[in-house]
C-alpha atoms as a PDB file:
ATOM      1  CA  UNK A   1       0.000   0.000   0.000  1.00  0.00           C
ATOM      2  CA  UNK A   2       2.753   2.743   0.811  1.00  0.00           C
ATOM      3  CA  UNK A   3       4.177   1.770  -2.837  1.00  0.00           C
ATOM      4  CA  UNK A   4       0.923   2.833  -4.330  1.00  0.00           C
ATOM      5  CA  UNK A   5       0.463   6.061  -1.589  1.00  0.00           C
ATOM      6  CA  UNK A   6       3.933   6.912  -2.798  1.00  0.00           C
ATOM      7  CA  UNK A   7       3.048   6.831  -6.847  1.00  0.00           C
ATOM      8  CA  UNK A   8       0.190   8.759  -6.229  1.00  0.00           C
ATOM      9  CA  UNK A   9       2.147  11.680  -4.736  1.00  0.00           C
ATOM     10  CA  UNK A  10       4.969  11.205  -7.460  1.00  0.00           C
ATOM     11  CA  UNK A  11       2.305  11.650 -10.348  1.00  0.00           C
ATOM     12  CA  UNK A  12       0.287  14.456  -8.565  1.00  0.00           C
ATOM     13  CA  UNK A  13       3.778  16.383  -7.625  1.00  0.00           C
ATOM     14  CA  UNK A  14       4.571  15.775 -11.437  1.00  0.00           C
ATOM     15  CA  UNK A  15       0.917  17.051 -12.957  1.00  0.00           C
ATOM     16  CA  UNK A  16       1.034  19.794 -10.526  1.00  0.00           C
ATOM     17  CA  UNK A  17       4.545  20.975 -11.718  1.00  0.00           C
ATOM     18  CA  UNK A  18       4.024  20.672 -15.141  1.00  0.00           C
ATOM     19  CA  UNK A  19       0.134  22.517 -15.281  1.00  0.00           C
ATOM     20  CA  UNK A  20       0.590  24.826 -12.241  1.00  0.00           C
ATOM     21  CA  UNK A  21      -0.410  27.611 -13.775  1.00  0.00           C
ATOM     22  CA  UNK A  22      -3.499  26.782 -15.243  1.00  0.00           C
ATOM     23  CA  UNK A  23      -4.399  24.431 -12.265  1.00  0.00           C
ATOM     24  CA  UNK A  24      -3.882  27.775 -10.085  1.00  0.00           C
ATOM     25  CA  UNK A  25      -5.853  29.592 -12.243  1.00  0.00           C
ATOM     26  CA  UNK A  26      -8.701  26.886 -12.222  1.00  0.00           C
ATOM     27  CA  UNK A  27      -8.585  27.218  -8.377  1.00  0.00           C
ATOM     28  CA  UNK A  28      -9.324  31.174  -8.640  1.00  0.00           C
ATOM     29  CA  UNK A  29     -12.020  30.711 -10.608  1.00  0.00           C
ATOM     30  CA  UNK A  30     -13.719  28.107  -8.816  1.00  0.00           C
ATOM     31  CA  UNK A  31     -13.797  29.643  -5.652  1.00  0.00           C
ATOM     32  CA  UNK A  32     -14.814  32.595  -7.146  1.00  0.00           C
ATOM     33  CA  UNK A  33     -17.323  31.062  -8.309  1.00  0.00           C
ATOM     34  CA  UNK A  34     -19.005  29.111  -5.750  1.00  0.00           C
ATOM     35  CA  UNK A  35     -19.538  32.399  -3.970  1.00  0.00           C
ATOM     36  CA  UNK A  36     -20.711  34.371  -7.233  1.00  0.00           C
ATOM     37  CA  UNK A  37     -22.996  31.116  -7.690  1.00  0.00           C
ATOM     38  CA  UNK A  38     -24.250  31.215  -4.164  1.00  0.00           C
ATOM     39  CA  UNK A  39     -25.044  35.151  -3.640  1.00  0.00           C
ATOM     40  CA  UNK A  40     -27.293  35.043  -7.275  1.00  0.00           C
ATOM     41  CA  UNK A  41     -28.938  31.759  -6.227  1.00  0.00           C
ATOM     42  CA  UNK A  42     -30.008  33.263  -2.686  1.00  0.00           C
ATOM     43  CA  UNK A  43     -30.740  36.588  -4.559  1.00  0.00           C
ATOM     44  CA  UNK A  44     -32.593  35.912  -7.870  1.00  0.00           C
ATOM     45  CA  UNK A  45     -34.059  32.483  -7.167  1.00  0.00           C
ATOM     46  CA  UNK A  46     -34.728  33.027  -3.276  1.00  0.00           C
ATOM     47  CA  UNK A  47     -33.658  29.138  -2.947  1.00  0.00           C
ATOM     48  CA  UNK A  48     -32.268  28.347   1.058  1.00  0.00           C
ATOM     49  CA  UNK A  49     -28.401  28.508   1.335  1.00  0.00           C
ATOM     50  CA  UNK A  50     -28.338  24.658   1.252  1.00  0.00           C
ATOM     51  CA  UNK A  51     -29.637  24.177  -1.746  1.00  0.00           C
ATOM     52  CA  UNK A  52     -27.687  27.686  -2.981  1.00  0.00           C
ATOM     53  CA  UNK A  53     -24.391  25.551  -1.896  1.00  0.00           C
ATOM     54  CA  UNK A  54     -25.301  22.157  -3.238  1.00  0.00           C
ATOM     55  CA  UNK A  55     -25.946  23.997  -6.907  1.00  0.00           C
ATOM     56  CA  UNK A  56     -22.857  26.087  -5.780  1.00  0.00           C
ATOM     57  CA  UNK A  57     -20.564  23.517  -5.632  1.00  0.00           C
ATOM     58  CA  UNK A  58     -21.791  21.022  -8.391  1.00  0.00           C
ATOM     59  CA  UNK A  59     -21.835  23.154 -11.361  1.00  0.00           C
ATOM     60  CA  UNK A  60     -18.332  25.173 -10.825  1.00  0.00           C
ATOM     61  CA  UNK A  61     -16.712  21.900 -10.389  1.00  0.00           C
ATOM     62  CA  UNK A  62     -18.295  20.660 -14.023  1.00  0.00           C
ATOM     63  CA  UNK A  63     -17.309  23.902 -15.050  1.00  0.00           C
ATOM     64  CA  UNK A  64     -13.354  23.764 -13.327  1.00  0.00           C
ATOM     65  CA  UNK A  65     -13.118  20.747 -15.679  1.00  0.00           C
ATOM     66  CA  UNK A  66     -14.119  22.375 -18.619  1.00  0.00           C
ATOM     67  CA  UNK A  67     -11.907  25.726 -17.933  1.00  0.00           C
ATOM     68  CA  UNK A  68      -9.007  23.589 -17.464  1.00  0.00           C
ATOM     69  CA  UNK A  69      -9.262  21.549 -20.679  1.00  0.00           C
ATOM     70  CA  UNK A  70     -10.107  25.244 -22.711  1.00  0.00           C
ATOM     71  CA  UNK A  71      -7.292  26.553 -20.649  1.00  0.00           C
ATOM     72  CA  UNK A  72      -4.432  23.692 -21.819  1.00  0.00           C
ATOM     73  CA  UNK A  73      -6.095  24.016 -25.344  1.00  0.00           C
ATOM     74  CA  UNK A  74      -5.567  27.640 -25.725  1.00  0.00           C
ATOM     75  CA  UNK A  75      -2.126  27.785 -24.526  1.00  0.00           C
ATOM     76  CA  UNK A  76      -1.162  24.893 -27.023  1.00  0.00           C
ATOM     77  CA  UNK A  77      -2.379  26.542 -29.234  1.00  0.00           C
ATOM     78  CA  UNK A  78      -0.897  30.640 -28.383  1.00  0.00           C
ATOM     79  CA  UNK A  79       2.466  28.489 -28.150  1.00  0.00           C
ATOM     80  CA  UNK A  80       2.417  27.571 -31.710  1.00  0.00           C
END
């Protein structure tokens, strides 16, 4: 089991080296917007703050995917 524990941390130290500044970037924006996502929930649909959260947190993480696929995409391509 510590062989495995020990990969894991060896690939993520590796991805995170070689993508930290998109994957920074991707953090930003998905904090940001959980709280952006919360406020306008509470405000414009007058839903509870659970339900604000539980939207809050399920869609920016769909959308932290998609930024950070667009975001390695675009700089292959500005590289070029």
């Amino acid at each position: 089991m510590v062989e495995v524990t020990k990969g894991i941390f060896e690939a993520s130290k590796e991805i995170y080296s070689s993508n930290r500044g998109s994957i920074l970037r991707t953090i930003v924006y998905t904090v940001g917007h959980f709280a952006i996502a919360i406020t306008v929930l509470m405000l414009v649909a007058d839903v509870s703050f659970m339900i604000a959260l539980t939207d809050a947190i399920v869609e920016p993480i769909a959308n932290s995917v998609w930024y950070f696929i667009l975001d390695k995409w675009w700089a292959s391509k500005s590289k070029k």
